[in-house]
C-alpha atoms as a PDB file:
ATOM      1  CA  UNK A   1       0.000   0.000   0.000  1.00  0.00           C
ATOM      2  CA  UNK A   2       1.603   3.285  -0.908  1.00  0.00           C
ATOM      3  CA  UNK A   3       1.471   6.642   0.482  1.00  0.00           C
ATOM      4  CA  UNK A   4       2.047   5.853   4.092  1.00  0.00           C
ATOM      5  CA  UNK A   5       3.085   8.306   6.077  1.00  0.00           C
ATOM      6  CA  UNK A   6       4.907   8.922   9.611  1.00  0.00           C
ATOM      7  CA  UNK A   7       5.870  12.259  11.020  1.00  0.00           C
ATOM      8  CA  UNK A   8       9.688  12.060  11.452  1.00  0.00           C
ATOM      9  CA  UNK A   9      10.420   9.241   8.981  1.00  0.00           C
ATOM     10  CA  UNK A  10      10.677   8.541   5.040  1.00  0.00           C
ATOM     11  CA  UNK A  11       8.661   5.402   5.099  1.00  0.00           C
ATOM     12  CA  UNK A  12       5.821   5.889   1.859  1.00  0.00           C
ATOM     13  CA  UNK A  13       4.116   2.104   1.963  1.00  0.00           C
ATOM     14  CA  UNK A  14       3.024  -0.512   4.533  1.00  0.00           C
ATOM     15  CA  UNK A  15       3.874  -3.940   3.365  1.00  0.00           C
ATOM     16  CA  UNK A  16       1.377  -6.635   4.048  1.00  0.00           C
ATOM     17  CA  UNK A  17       2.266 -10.586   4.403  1.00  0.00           C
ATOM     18  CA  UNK A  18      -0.111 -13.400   3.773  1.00  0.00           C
ATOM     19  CA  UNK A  19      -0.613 -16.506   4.870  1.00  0.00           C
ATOM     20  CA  UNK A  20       1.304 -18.699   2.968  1.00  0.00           C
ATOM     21  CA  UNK A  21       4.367 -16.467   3.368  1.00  0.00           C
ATOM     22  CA  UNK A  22       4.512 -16.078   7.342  1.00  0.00           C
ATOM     23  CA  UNK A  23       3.223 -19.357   8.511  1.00  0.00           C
ATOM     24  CA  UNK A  24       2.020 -17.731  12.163  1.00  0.00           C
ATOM     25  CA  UNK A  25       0.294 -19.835  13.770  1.00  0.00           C
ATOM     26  CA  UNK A  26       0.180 -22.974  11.878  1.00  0.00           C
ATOM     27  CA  UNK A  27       1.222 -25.034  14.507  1.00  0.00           C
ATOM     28  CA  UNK A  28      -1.115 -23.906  17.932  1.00  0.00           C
ATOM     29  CA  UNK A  29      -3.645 -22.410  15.390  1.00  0.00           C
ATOM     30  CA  UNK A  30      -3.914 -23.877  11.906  1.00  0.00           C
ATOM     31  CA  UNK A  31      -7.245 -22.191  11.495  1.00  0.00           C
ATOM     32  CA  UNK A  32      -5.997 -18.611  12.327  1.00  0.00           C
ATOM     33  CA  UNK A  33      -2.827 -19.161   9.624  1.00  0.00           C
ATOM     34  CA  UNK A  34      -4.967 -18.257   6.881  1.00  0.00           C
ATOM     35  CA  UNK A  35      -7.186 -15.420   8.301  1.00  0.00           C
ATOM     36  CA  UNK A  36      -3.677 -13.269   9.768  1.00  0.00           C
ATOM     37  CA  UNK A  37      -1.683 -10.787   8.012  1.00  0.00           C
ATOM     38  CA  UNK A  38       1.515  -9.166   8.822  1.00  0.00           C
ATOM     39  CA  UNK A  39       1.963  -5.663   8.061  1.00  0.00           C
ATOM     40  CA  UNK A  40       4.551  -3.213   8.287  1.00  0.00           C
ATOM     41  CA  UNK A  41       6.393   0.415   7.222  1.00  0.00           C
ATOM     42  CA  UNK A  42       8.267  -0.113   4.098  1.00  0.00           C
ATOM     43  CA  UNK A  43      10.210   2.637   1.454  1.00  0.00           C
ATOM     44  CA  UNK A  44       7.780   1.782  -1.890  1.00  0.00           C
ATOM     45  CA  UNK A  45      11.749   0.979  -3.135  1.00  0.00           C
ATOM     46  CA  UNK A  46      11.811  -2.013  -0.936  1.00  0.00           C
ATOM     47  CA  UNK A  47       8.813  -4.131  -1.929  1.00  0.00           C
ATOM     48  CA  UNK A  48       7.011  -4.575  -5.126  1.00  0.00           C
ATOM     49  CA  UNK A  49       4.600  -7.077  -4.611  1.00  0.00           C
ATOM     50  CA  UNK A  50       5.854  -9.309  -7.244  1.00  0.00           C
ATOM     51  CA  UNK A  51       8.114 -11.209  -5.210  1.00  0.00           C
ATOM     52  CA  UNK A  52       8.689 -14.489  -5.392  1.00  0.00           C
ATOM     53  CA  UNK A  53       7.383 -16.868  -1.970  1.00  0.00           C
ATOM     54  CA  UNK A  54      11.007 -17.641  -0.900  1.00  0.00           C
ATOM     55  CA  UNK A  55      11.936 -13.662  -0.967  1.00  0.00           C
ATOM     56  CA  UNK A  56       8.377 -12.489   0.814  1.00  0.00           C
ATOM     57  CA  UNK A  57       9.654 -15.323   2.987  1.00  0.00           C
ATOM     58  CA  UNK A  58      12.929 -13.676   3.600  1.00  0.00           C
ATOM     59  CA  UNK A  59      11.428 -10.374   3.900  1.00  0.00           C
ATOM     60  CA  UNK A  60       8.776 -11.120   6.065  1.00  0.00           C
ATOM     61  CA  UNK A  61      11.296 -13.369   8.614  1.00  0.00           C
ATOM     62  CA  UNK A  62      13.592 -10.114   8.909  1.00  0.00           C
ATOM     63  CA  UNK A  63      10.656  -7.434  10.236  1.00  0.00           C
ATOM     64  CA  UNK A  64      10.335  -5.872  13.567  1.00  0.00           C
ATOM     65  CA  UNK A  65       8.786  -2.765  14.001  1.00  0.00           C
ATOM     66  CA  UNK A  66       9.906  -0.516  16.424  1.00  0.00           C
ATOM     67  CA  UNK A  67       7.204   1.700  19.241  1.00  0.00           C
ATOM     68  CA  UNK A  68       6.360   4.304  16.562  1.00  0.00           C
ATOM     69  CA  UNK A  69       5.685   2.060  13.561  1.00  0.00           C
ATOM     70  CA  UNK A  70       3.645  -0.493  16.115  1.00  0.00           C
ATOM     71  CA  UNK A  71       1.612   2.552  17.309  1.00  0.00           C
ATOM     72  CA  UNK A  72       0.824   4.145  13.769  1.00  0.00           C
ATOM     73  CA  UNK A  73      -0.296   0.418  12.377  1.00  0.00           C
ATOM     74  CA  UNK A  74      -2.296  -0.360  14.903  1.00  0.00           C
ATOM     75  CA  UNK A  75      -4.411   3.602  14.744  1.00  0.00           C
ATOM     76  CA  UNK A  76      -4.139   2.329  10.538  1.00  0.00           C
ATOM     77  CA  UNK A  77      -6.232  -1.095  11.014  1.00  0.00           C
ATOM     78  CA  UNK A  78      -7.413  -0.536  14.578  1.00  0.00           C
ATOM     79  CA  UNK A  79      -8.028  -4.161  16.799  1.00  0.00           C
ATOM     80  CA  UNK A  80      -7.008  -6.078  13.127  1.00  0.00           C
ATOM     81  CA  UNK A  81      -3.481  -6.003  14.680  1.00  0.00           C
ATOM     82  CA  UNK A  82      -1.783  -7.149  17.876  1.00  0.00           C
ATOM     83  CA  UNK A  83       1.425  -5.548  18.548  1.00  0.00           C
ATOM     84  CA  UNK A  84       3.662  -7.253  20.982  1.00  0.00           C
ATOM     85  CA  UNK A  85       6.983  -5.349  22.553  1.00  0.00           C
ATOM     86  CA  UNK A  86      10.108  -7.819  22.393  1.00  0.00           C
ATOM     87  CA  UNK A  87      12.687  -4.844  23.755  1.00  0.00           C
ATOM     88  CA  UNK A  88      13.294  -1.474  24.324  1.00  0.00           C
ATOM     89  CA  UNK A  89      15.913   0.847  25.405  1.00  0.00           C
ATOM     90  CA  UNK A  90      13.431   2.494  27.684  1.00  0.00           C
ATOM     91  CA  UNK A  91      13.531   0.756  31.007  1.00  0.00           C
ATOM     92  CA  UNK A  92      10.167   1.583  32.246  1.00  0.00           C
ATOM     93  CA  UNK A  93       8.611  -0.361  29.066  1.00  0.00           C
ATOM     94  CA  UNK A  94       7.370  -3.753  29.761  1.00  0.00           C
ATOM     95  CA  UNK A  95       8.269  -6.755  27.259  1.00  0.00           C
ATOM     96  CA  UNK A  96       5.373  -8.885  26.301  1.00  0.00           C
ATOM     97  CA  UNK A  97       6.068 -12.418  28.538  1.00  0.00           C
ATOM     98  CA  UNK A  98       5.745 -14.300  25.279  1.00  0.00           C
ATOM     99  CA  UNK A  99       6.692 -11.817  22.203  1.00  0.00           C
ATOM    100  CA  UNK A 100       6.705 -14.853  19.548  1.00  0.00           C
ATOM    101  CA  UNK A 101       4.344 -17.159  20.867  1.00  0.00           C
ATOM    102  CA  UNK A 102       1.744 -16.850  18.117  1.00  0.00           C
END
C-alpha cells in the first residue's frame, strides 16, 4: 500500500504478508494461519509485490517494528493487529512475557 506516512520518517508504503508467506500460527492455530496478516512500514523501493514466496519469505522473517511504527499500524487497522513489545531501550517499558508465541 503506498502513500504511508509517519511524522519524522521517510517510510511511503506498509507492506502486508499473507498466509502462505509467514506461517504464524500454523502449529497452535492452523485455522488462524490463513485469516492473519503481517503488516509493516516499508520505502515503496523495498517491496514490489511481485516477489517471489522464498523472498516475501525472507522479507517477512527479517521485520520488527519498532514503538512508533507499532503505534501508527495499529491507529491504521485498529483491533485487526496485535502488537507485541520484544525490547526497548526504555527501562520503564514492559516486554510482552511471550513476544513470539503466536
Amino acid at each position: 500500500m503506498h502513500g504511508f506516512s509517519a511524522a519524522g520518517y521517510a517510510f511511503d508504503a506498509v507492506a502486508a504478508v499473507a498466509a502462505q508467506v509467514h506461517g504464524h500460527h500454523k502449529t497452535q492455530n492452523p485455522d488462524l494461519t490463513a485469516v492473519t496478516y503481517i503488516v509493516f512500514p516499508a520505502f515503496a523501493t523495498e517491496v514490489s509485490g511481485r516477489e517471489s514466496l522464498e523472498e516475501a519469505q525472507a522479507l517477512a522473517g527479517a521485520v520488527q517494528c519498532n514503538g512508533w511504527a507499532a503505534e501508527r499500524l495499529v491507529e491504521l487497522t485498529g483491533d485487526q493487529i496485535e502488537a507485541r513489545l520484544c525490547w526497548s531501550e526504555n527501562p520503564t517499558a514492559v516486554p510482552h512475557p511471550d513476544p513470539w508465541g503466536f
